[in-house]
N, C-alpha and C. Protein backbone atom coordinates (compact mmCIF):
# COMPACT_ATOMS: atom_id res chain seq x y z
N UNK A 1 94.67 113.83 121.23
CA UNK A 1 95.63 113.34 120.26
C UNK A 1 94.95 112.41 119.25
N UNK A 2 93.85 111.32 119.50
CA UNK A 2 93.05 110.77 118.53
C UNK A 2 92.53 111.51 117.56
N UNK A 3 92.00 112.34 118.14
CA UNK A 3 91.19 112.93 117.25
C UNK A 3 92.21 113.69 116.40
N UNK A 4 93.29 114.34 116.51
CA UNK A 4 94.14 114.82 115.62
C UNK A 4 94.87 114.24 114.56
N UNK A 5 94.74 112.69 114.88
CA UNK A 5 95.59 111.77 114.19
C UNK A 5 94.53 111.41 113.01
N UNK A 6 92.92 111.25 113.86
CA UNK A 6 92.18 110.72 112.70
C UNK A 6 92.05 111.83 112.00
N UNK A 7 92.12 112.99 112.55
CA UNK A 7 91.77 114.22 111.25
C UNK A 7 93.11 114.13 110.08
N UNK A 8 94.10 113.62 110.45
CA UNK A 8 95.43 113.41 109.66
C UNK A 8 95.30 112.15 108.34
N UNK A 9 95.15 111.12 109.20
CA UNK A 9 94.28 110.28 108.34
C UNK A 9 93.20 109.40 109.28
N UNK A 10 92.43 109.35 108.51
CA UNK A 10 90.95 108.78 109.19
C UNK A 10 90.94 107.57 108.90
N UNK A 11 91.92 106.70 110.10
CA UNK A 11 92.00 105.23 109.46
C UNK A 11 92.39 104.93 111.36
N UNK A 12 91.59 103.98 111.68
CA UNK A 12 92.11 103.28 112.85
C UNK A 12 93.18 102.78 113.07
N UNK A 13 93.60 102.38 112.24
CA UNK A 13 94.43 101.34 112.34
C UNK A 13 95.90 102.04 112.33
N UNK A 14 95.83 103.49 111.48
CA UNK A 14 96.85 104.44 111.15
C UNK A 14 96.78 105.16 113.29
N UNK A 15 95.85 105.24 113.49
CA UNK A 15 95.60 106.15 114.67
C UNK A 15 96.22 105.13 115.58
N UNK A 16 96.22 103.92 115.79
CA UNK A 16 96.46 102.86 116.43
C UNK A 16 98.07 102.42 116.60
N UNK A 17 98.52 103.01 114.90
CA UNK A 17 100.03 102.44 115.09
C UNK A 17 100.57 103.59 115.84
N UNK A 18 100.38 104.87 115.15
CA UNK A 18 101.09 106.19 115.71
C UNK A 18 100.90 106.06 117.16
N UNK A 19 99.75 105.96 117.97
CA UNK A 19 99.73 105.68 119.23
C UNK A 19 101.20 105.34 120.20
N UNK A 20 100.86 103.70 119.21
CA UNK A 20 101.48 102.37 119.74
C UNK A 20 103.15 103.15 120.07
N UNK A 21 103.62 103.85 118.58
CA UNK A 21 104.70 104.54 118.89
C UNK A 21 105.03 105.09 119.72
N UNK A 22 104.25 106.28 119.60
CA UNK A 22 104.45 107.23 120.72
C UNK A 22 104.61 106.74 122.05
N UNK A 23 103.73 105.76 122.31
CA UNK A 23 103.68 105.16 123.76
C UNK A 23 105.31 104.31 123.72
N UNK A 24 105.70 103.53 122.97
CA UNK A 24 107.10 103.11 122.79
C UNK A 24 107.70 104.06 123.29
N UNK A 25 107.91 105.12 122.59
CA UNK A 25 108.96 106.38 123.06
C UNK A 25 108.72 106.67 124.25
N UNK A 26 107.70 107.04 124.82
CA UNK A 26 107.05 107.67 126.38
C UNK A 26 107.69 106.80 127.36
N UNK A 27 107.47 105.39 127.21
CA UNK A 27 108.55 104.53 128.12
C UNK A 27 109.91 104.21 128.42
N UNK A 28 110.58 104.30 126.77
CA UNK A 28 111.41 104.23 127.24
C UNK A 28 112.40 104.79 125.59
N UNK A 29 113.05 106.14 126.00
CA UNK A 29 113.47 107.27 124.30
C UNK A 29 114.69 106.57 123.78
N UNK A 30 115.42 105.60 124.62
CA UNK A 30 116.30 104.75 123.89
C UNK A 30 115.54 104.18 122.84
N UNK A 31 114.41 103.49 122.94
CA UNK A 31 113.64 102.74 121.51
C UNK A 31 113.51 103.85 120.12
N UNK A 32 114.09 105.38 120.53
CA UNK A 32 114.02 105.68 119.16
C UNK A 32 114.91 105.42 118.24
N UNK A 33 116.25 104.44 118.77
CA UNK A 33 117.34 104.25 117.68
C UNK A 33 116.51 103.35 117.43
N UNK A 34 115.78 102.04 117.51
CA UNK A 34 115.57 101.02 116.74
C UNK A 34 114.11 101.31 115.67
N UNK A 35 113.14 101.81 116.59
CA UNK A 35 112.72 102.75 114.86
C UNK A 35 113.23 103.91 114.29
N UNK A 36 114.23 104.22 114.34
CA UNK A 36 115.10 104.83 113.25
C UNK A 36 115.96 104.59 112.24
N UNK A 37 116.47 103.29 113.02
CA UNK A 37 116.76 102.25 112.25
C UNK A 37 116.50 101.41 111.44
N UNK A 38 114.98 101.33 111.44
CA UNK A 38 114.29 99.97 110.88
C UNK A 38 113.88 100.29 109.53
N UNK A 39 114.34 99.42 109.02
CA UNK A 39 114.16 99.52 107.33
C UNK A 39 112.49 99.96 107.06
N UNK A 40 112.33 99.95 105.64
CA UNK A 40 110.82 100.31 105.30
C UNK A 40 110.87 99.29 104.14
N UNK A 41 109.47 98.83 104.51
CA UNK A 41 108.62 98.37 103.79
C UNK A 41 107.00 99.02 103.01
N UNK A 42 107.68 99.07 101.90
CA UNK A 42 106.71 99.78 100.57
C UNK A 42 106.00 98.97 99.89
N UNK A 43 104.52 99.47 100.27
CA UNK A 43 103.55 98.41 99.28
C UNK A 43 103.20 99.27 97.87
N UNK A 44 103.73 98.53 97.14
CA UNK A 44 103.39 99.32 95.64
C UNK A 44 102.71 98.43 95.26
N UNK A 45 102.18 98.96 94.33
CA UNK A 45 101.21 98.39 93.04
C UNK A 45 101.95 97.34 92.29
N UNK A 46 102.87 97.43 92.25
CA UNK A 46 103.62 96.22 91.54
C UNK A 46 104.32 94.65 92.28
N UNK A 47 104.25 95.34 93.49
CA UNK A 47 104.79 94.29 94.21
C UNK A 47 105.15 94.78 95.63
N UNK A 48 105.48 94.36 97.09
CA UNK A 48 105.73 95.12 98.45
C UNK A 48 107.44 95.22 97.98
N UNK A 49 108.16 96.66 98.18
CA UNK A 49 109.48 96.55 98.53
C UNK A 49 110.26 96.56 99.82
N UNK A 50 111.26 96.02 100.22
CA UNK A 50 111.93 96.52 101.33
C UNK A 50 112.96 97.90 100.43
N UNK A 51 112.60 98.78 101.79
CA UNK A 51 114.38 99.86 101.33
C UNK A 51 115.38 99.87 101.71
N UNK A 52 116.05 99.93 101.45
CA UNK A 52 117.71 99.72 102.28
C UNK A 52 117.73 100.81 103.07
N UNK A 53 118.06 100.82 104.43
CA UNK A 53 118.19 101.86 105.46
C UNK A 53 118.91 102.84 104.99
N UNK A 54 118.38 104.26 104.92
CA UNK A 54 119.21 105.47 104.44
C UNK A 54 118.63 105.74 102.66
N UNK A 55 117.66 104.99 102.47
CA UNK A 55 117.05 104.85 101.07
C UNK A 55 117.07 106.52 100.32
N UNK A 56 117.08 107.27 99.73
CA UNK A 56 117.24 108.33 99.29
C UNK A 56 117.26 108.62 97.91
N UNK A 57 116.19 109.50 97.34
CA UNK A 57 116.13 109.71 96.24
C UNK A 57 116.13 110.85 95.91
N UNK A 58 116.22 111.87 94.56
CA UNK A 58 116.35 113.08 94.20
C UNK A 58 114.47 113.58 93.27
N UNK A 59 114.45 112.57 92.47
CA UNK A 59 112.79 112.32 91.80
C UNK A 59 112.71 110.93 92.02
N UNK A 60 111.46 110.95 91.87
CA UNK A 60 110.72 109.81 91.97
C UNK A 60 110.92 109.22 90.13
N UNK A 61 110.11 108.03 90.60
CA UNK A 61 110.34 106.96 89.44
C UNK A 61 109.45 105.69 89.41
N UNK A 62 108.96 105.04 88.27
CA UNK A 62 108.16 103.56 89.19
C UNK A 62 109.05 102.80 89.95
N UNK A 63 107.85 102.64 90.80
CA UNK A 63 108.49 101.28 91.79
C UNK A 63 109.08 99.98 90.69
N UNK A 64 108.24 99.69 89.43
CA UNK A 64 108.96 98.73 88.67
C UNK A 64 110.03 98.57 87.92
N UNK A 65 110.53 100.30 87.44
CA UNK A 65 112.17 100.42 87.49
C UNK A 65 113.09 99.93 88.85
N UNK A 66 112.57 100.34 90.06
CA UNK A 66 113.25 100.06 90.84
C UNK A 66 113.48 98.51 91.33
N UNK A 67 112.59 98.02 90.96
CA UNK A 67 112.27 96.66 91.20
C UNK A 67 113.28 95.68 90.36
N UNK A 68 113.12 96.55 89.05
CA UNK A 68 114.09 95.63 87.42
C UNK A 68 115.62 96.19 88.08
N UNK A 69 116.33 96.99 88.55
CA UNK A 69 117.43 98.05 88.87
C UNK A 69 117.90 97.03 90.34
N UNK A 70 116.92 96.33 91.27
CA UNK A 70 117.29 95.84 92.51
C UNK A 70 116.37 94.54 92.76
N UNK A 71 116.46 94.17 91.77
CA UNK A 71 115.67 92.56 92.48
C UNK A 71 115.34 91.98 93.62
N UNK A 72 116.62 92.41 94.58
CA UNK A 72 116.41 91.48 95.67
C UNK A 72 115.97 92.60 96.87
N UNK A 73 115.13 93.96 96.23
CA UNK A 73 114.16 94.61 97.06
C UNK A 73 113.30 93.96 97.09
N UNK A 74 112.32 93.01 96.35
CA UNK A 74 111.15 92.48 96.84
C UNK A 74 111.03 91.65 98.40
N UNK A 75 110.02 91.45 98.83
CA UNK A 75 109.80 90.95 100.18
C UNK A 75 109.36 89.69 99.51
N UNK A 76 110.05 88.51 100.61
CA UNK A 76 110.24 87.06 100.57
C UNK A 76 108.30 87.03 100.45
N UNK A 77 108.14 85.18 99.55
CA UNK A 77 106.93 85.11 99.78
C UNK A 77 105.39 85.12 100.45
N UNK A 78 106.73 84.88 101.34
CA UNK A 78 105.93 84.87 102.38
C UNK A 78 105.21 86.06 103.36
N UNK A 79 106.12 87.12 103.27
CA UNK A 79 105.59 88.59 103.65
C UNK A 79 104.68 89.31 102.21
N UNK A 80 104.94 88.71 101.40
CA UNK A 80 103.88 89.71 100.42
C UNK A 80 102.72 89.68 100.27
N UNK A 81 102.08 90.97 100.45
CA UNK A 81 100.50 91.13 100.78
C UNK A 81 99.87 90.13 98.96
N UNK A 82 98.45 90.13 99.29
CA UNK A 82 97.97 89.65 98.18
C UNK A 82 97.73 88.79 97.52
């Protein structure tokens, strides 16, 4: 399974989270409502967004329309990379 993940993307740290998941689920498959649930956090070029759970789009667009359109998507100071 490593090796399939790094051929997916060749990043440890990517191979490391997917793991971490999977092993979540393997113990115990109730934990898939709470990452199914869990919002996303988007690092753009302009700034990190949170999405509102159920986020859904038809085309894409900049993240900095979306940003001017929803202000209070940005992540508090304290979570933003950079």
């Amino acid at each position: 399974m490593h090796r399939a993940l790094w051929g997916y993307n060749n990043a440890d740290e990517y191979v490391e989270a997917v793991s971490a998941y999977a092993d979540l689920l393997r113990r115990d498959e109730r934990n898939f409502i709470g990452i199914y649930n869990w919002e996303i956090h988007f690092f753009a070029a302009v700034g990190d967004l949170w999405l509102p759970v159920g986020y859904r789009i038809e085309e894409s667009f900049p993240a900095r329309e979306y940003i001017e359109a929803s202000p209070w998507s940005t992540s508090p100071p304290s979570v933003t990379s950079g």
